[in-house]
Protein backbone atom coordinates (compact mmCIF):
# COMPACT_ATOMS: atom_id res chain seq x y z
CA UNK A 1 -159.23 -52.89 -36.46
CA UNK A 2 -156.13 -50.87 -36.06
CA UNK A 3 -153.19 -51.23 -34.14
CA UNK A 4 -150.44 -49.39 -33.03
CA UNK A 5 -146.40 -50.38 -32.02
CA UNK A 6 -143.08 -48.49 -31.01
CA UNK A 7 -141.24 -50.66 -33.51
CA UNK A 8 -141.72 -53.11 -36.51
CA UNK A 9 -142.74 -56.45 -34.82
CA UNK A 10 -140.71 -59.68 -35.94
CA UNK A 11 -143.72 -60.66 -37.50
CA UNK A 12 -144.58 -57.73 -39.90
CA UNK A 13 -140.69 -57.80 -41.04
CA UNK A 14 -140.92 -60.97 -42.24
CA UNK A 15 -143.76 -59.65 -44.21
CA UNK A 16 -142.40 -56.31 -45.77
CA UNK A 17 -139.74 -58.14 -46.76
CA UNK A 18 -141.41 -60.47 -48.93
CA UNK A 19 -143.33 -57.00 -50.55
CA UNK A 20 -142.92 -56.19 -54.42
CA UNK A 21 -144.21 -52.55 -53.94
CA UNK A 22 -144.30 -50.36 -51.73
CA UNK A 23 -145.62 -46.49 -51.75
CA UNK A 24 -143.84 -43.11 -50.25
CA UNK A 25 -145.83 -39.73 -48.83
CA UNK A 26 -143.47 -36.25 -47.93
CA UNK A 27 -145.08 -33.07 -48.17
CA UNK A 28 -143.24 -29.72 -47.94
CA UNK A 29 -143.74 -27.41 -45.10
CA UNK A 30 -145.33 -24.01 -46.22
CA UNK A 31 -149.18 -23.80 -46.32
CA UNK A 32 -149.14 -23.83 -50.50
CA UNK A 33 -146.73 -26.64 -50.74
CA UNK A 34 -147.38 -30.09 -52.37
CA UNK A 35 -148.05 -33.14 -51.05
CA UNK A 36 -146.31 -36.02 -52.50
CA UNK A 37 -147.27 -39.89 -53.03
CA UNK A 38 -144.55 -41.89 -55.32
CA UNK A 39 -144.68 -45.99 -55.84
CA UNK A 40 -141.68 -47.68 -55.67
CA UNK A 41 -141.68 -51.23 -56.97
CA UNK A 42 -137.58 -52.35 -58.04
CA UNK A 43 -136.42 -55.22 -56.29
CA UNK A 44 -134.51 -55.20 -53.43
CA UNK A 45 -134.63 -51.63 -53.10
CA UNK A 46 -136.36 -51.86 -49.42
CA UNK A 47 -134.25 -52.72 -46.22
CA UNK A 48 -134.93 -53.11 -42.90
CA UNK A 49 -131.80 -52.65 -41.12
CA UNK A 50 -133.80 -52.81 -37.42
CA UNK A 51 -137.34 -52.62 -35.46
CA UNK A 52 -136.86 -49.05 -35.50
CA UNK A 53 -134.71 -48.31 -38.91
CA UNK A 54 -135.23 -48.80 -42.25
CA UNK A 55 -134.05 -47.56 -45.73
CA UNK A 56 -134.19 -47.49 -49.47
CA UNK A 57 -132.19 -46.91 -52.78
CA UNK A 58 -133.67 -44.02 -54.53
CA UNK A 59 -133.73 -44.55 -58.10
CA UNK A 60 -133.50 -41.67 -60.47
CA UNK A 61 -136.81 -40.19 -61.77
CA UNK A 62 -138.22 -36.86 -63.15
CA UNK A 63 -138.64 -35.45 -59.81
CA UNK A 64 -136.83 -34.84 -56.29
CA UNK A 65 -139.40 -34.74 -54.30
CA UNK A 66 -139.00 -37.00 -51.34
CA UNK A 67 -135.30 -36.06 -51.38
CA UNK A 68 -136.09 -31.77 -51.11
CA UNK A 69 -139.02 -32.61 -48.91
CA UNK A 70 -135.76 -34.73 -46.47
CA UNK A 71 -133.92 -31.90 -46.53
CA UNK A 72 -136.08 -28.81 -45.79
CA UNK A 73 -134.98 -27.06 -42.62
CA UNK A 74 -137.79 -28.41 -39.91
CA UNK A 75 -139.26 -31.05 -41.96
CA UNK A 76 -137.92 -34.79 -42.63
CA UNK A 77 -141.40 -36.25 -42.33
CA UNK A 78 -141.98 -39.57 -44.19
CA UNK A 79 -144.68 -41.96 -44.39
CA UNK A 80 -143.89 -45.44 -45.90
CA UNK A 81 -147.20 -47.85 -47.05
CA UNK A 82 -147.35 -51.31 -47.44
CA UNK A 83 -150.62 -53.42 -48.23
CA UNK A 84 -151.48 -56.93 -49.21
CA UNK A 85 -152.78 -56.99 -52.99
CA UNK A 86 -152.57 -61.23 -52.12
CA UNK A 87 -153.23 -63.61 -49.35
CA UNK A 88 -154.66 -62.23 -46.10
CA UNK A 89 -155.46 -58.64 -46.40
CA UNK A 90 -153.30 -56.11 -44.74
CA UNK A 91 -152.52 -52.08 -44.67
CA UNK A 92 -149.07 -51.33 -42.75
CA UNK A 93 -147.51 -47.66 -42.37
CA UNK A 94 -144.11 -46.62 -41.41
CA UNK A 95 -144.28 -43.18 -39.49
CA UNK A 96 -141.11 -40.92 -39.24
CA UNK A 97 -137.89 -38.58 -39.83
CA UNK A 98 -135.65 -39.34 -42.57
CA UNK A 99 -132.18 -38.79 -44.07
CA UNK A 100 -130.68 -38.10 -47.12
CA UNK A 101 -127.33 -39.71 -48.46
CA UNK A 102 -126.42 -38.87 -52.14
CA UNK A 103 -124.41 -40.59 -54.47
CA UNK A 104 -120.78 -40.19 -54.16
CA UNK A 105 -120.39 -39.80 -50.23
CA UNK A 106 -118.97 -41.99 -47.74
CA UNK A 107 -122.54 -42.65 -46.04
CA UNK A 108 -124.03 -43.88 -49.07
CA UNK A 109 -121.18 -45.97 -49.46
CA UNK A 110 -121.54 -46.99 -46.33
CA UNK A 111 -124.91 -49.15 -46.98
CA UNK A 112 -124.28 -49.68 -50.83
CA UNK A 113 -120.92 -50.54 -52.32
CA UNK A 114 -120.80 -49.53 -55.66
CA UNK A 115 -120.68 -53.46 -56.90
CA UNK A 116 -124.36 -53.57 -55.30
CA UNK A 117 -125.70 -50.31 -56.49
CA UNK A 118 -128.51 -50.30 -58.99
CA UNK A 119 -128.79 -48.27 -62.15
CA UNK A 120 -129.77 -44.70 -61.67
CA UNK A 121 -129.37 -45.08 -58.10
CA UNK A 122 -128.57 -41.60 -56.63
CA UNK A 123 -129.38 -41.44 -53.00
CA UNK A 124 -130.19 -43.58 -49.42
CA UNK A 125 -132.89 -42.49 -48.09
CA UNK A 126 -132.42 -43.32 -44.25
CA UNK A 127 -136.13 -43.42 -41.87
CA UNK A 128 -135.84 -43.43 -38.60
CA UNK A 129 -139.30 -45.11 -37.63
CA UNK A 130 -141.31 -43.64 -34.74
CA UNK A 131 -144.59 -45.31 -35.47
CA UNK A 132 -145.55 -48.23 -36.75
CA UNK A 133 -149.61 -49.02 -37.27
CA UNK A 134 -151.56 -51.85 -38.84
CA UNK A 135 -155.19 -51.70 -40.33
CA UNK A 136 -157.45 -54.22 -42.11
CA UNK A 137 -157.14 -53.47 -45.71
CA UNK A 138 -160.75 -54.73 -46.46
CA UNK A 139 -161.27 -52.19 -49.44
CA UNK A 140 -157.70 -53.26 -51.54
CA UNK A 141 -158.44 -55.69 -54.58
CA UNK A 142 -157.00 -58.46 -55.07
CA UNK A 143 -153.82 -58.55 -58.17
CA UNK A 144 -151.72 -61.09 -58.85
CA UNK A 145 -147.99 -60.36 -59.21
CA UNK A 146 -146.29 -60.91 -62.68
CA UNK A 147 -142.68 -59.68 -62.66
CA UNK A 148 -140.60 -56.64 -61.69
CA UNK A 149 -140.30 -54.04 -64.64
CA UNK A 150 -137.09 -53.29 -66.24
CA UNK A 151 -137.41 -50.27 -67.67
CA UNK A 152 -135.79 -47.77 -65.56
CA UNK A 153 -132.70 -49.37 -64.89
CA UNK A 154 -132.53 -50.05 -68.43
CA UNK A 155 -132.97 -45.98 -69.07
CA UNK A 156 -130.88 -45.01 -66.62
CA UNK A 157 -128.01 -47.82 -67.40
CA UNK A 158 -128.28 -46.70 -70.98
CA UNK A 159 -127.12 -42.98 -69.41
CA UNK A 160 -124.75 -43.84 -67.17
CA UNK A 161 -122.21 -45.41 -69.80
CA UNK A 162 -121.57 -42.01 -71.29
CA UNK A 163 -120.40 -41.09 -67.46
CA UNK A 164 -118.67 -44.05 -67.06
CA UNK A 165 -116.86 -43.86 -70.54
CA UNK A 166 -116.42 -40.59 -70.79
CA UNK A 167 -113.50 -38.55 -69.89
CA UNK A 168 -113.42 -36.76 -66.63
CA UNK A 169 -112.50 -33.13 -68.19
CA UNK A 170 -112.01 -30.21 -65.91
CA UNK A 171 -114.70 -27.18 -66.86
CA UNK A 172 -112.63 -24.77 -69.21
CA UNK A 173 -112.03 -21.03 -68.52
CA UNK A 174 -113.62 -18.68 -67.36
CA UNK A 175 -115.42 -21.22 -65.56
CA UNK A 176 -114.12 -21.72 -62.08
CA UNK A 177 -115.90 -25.14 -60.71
CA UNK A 178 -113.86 -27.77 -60.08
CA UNK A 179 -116.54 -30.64 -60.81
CA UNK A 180 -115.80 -32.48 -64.49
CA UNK A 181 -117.67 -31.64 -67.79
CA UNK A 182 -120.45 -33.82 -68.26
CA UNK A 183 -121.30 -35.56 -70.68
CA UNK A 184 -124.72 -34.28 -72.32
CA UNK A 185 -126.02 -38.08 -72.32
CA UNK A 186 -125.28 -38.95 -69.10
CA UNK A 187 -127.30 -39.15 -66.27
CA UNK A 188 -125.58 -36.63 -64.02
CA UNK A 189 -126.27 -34.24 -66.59
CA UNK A 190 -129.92 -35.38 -66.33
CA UNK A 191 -130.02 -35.32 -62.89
CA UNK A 192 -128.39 -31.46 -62.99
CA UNK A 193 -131.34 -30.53 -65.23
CA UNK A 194 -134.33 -32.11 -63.35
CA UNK A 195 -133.43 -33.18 -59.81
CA UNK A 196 -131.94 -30.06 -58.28
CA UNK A 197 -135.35 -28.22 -57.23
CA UNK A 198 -138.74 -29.32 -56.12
CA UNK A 199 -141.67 -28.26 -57.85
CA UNK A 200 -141.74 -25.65 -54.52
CA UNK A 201 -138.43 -24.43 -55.52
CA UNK A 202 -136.50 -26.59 -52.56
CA UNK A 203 -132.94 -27.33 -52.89
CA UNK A 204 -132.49 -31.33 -54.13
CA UNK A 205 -129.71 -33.18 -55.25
CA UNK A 206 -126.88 -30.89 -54.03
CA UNK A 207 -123.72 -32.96 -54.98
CA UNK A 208 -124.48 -36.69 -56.97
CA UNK A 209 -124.23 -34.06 -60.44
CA UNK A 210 -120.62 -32.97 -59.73
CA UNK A 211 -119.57 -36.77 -58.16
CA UNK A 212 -116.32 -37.84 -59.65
CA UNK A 213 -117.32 -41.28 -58.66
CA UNK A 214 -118.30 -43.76 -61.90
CA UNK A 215 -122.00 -44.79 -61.87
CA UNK A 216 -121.28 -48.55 -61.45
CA UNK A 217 -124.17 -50.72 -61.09
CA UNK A 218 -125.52 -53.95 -61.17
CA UNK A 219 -127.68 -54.31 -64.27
CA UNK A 220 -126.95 -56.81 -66.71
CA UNK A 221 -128.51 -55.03 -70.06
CA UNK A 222 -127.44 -58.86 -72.15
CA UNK A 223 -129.44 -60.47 -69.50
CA UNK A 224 -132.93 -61.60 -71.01
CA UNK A 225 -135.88 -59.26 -69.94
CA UNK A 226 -139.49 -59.95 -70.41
CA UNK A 227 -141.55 -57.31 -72.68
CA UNK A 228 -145.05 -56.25 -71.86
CA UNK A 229 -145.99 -57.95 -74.57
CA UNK A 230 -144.37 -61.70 -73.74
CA UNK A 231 -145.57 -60.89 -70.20
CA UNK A 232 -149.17 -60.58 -71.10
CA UNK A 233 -149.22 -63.56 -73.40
CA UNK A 234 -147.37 -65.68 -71.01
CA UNK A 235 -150.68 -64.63 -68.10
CA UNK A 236 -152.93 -65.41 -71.10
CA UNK A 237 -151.40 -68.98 -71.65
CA UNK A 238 -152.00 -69.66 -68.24
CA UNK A 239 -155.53 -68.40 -68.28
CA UNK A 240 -156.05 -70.21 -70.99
CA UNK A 241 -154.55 -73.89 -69.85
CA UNK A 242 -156.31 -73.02 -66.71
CA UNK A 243 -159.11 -72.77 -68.72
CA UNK A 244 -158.49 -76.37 -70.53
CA UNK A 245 -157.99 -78.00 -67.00
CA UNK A 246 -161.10 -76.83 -65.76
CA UNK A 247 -162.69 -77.98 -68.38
CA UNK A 248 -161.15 -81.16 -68.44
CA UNK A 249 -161.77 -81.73 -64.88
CA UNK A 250 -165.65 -80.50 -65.43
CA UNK A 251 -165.66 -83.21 -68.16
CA UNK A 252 -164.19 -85.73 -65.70
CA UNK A 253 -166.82 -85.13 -62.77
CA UNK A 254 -170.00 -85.50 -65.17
CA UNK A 255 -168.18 -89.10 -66.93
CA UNK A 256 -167.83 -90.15 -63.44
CA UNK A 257 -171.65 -88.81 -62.20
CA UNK A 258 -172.98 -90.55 -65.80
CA UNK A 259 -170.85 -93.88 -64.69
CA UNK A 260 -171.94 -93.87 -61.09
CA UNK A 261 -175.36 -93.09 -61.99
CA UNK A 262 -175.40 -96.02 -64.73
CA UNK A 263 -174.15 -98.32 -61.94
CA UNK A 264 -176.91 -97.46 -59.82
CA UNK A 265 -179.31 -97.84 -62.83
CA UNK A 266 -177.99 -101.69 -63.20
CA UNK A 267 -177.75 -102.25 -59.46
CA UNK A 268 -181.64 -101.14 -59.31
CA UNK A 269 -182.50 -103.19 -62.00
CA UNK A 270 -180.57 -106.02 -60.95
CA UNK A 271 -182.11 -105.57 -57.59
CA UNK A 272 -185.83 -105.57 -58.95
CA UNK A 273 -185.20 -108.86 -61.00
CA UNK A 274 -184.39 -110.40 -58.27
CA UNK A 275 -187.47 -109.37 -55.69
CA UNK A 276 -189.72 -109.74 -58.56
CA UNK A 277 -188.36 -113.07 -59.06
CA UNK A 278 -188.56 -113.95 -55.22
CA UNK A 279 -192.59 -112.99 -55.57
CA UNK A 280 -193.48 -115.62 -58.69
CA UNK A 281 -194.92 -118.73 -56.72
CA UNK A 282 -193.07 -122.29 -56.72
CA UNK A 283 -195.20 -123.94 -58.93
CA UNK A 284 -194.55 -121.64 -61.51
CA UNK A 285 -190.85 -121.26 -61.50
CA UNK A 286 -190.63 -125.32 -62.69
């Protein structure tokens, strides 16, 4: 059964936040415009700043799409989706407008200080929630969580050294822009060459590329990260000495049904000895 709120109750707060995944629909205005669904699954990327306001860090990717979709003249719709893939099962959608702040302003400041900003990060995207609504979430499998993957923070770290190293050069004559040379490797050259335009043609990023501002973040590339690979073995490990418990446990119950039913076996017999000894006349028992 669905239901339907103002605001996020107490309740389903407490819930999102405890999420690993959560998945984000924009679509662009014109009739022939594309509808888009992305999954967003880094940690700590979702915030819930009130009943009626939330946000997230947008992490770099090969498309803008959420971000042009923001910013076209009329649109701002958003749709955030949460279900349960554990536990009691649940659907939950965030209806409403949002807002775009890149990289390198004040307002994205404002919610992420560039000692808590995570690699590849290059915009807030701000939701101003006008409709909140709950449904059962029969038809969603369950999965059981593993770990968070690394991967693009590792990419995008691995980019934003050669913008955090490099020198900040002005562009030579007879170019007139006043925004630094970039450096081929680094991401704000990737993000000049993929995230400008949506696959509609609508305007994207429109001024993280020419940010003087150093791409400082938060991830600790010596840190140890799980592969795929160790991941997987590690889950089959645990299937496996789940396995061997089971087992040993299924062992246990039949030794203890043999012994119990060996008990009753002597306590029988021990029993009949003794009635069929009651039934053997006096005279014969001296």
């Amino acid at each position: 059964m669905a239901n339907y709120y103002d605001e996020i109750p107490l309740k389903l707060i407490e819930w999102i936040l405890k999420q690993q995944m959560f998945w984000v629909a924009t679509a662009a205005l014109q009739g022939d415009g594309h509808v888009n669904v992305s999954p967003k699954g880094t940690a700590n990327c979702f915030h819930v700043e009130s009943p009626t306001r939330v946000w997230y860090e947008d992490l770099t990717g090969s498309g803008v799409e959420t971000i042009s979709h923001m910013r076209q003249p009329g649109n701002g719709r958003i749709t955030i989706l949460f279900n349960a893939f554990e536990g009691p099962p649940r659907i939950l959608r965030l209806w409403g407008k949002g807002t775009v702040y890149e990289f390198g302003t004040p307002e994205y400041n404002d919610f992420i200080p560039l000692s808590d900003r995570k690699a590849g990060s290059r915009a807030i995207i701000v939701i101003d929630v006008q409709r909140v609504g709950t449904s059962c979430g029969y038809g969603v499998p369950f999965y059981k969580y593993e770990t968070q993957r690394t991967v693009l923070e590792r990419w995008c770290d691995s980019m934003e050294i050669f913008d955090r190293d490099g020198e900040a050069r002005q562009s030579p004559p007879p170019y007139e822009s006043e925004a630094p040379v970039k450096d081929p490797r680094g991401i704000k050259a990737w993000w000049t060459a993929e995230n400008l335009e949506s696959f509609d043609g609508l305007p994207g990023l429109q001024s993280a590329h020419d940010s003087n501002i150093s791409p400082i973040n938060t991830f600790d590339k010596k840190a140890s990260h799980r592969s795929i690979g160790q991941i997987r073995a590690a889950a089959e490990t645990k299937a496996t000495e789940r396995g061997a418990n089971a087992n040993a446990k299924s062992n246990s119950r039949e030794t203890m049904r043999l012994l119990m039913a060996f008990g009753v076996g002597v306590m029988m017999t021990v029993g009949y000895v003794k009635f069929a000894a009651s039934r053997v006349p006096v005279s014969l028992r001296a």
